[in-house]
N, C-alpha and C. Protein backbone atom coordinates (compact mmCIF):
# COMPACT_ATOMS: atom_id res chain seq x y z
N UNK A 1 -17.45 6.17 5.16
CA UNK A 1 -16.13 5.59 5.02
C UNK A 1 -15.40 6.28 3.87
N UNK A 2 -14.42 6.48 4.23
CA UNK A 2 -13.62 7.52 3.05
C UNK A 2 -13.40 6.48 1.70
N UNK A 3 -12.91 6.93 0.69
CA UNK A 3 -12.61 6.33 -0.55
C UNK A 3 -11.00 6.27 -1.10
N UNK A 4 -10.40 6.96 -0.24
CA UNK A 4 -9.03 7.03 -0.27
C UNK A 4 -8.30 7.25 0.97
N UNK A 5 -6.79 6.58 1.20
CA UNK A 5 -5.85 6.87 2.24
C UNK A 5 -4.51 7.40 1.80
N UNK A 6 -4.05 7.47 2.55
CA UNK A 6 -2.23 7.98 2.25
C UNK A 6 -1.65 6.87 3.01
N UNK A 7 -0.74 6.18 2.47
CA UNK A 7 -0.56 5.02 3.70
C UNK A 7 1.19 5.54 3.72
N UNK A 8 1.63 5.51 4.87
CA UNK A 8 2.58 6.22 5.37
C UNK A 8 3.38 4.90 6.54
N UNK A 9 5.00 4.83 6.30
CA UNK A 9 5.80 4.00 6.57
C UNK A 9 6.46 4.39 7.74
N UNK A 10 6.87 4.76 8.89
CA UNK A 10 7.88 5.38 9.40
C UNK A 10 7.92 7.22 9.14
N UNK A 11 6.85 7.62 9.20
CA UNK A 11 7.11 9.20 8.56
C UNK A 11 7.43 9.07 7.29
N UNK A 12 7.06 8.38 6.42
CA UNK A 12 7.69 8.11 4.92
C UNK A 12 6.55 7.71 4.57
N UNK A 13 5.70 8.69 3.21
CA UNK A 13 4.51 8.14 2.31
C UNK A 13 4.55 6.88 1.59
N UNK A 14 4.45 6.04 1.25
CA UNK A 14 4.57 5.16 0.84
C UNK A 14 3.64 4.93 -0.63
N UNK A 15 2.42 5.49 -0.46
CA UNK A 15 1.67 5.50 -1.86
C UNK A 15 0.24 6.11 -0.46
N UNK A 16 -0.96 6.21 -1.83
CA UNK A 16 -2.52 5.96 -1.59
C UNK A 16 -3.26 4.93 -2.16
N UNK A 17 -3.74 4.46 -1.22
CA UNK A 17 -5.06 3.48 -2.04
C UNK A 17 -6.37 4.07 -2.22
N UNK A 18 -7.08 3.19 -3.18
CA UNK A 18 -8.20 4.12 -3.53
C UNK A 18 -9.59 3.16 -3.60
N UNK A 19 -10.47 3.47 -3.26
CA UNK A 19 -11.55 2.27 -3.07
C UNK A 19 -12.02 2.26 -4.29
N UNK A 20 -12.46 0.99 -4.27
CA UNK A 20 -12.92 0.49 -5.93
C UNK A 20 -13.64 -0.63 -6.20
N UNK A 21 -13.84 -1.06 -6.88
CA UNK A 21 -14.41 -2.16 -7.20
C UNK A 21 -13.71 -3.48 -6.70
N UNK A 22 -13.75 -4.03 -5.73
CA UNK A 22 -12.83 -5.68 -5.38
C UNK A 22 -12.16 -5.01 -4.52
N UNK A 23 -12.30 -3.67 -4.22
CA UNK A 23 -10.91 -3.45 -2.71
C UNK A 23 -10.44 -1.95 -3.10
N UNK A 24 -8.83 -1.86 -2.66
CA UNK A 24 -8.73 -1.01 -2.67
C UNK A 24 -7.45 -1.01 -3.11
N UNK A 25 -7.43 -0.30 -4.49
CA UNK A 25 -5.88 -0.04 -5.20
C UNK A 25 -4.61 0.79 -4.62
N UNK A 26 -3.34 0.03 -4.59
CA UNK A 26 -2.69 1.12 -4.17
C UNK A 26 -1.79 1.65 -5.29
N UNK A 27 -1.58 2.99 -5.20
CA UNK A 27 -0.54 3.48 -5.89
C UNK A 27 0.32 4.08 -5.22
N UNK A 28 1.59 3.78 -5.78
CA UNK A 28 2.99 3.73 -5.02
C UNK A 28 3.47 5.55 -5.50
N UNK A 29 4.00 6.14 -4.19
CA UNK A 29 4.70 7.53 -4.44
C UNK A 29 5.90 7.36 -4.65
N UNK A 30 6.60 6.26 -4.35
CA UNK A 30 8.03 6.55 -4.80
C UNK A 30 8.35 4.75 -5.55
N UNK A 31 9.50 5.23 -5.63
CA UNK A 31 10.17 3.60 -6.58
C UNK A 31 10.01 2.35 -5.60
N UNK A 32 10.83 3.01 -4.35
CA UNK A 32 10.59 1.97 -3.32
C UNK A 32 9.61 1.17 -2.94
N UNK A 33 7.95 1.74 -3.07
CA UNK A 33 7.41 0.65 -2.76
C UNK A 33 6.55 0.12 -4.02
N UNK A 34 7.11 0.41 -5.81
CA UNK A 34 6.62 0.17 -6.43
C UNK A 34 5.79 -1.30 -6.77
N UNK A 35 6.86 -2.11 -5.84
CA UNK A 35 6.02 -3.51 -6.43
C UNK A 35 4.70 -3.67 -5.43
N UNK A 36 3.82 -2.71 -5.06
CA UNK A 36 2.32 -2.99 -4.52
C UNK A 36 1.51 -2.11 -5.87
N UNK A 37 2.27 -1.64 -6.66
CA UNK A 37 1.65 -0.48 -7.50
C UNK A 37 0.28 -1.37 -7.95
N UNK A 38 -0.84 -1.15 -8.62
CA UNK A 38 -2.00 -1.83 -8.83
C UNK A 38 -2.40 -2.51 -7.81
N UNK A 39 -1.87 -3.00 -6.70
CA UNK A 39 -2.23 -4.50 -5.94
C UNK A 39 -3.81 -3.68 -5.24
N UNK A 40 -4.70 -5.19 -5.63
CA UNK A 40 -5.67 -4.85 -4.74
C UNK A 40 -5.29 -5.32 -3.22
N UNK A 41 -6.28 -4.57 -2.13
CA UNK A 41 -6.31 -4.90 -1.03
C UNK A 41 -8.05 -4.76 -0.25
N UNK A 42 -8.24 -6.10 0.69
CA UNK A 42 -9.31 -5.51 1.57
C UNK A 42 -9.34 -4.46 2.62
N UNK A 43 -8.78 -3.96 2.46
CA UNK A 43 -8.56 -2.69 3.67
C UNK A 43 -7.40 -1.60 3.71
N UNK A 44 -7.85 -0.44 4.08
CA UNK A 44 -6.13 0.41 4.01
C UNK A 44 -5.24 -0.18 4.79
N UNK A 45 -5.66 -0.85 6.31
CA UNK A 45 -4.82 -1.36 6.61
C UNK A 45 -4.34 -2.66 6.11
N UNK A 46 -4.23 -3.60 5.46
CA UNK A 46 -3.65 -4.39 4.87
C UNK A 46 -2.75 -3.87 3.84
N UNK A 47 -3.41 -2.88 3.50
CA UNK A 47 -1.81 -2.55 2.52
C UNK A 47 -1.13 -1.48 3.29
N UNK A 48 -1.19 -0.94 4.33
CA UNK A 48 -0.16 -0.42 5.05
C UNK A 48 0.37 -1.30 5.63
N UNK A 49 0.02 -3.07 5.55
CA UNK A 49 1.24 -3.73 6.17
C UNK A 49 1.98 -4.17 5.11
N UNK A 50 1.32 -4.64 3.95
CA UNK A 50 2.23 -4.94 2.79
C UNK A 50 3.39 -3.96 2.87
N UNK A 51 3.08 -2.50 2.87
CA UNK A 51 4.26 -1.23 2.83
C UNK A 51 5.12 -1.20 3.89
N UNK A 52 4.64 -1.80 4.96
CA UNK A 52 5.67 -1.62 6.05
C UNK A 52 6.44 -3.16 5.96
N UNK A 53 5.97 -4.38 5.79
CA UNK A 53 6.69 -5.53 4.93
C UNK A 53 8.08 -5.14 4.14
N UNK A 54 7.55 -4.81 2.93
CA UNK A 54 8.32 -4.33 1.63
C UNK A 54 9.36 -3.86 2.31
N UNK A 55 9.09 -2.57 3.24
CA UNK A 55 10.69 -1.44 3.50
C UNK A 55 11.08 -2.06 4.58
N UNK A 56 10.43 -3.49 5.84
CA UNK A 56 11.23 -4.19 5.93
C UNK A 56 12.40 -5.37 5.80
N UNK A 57 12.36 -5.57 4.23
CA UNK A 57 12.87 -6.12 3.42
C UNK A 57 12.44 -7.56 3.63
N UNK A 58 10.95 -7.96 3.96
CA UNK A 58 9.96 -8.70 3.81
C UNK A 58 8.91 -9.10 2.34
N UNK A 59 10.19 -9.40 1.95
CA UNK A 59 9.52 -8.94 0.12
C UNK A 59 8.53 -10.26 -0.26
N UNK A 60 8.67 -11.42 0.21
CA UNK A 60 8.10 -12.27 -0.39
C UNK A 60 6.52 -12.58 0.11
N UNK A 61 6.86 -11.80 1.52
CA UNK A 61 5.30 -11.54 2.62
C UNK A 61 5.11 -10.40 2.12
N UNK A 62 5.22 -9.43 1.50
CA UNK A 62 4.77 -7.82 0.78
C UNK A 62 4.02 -8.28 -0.47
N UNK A 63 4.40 -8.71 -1.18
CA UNK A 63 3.75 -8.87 -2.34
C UNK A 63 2.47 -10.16 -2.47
């Protein structure tokens, strides 16, 4: 199982998460999806929905 993803929005990077201790951290590539920056997650996919949430202006289900 890999230790890192690129989680990607619409053709748009969104950040990488990184496996770790309790899950998997994401860090944000641009401003836009800064408020997941640190957030743990159980899975890459869970925080590729948080990211696709967020840039659907689903902010209170993103975070």
């Amino acid at each position: 199982m890999p230790d890192s993803y690129i989680i990607e929005v619409n053709s748009q990077t969104a950040g990488i998460v990184v496996r770790g201790h309790g899950g998997y951290c994401f860090f944000a590539s641009s401003q836009q999806f800064s408020r997941l920056e640190g957030q743990l997650f159980r899975n890459a996919r869970e925080a590729e929905r948080a990211a696709r949430k967020l840039m659907n202006g689903d902010v209170k289900e993103a975070a």
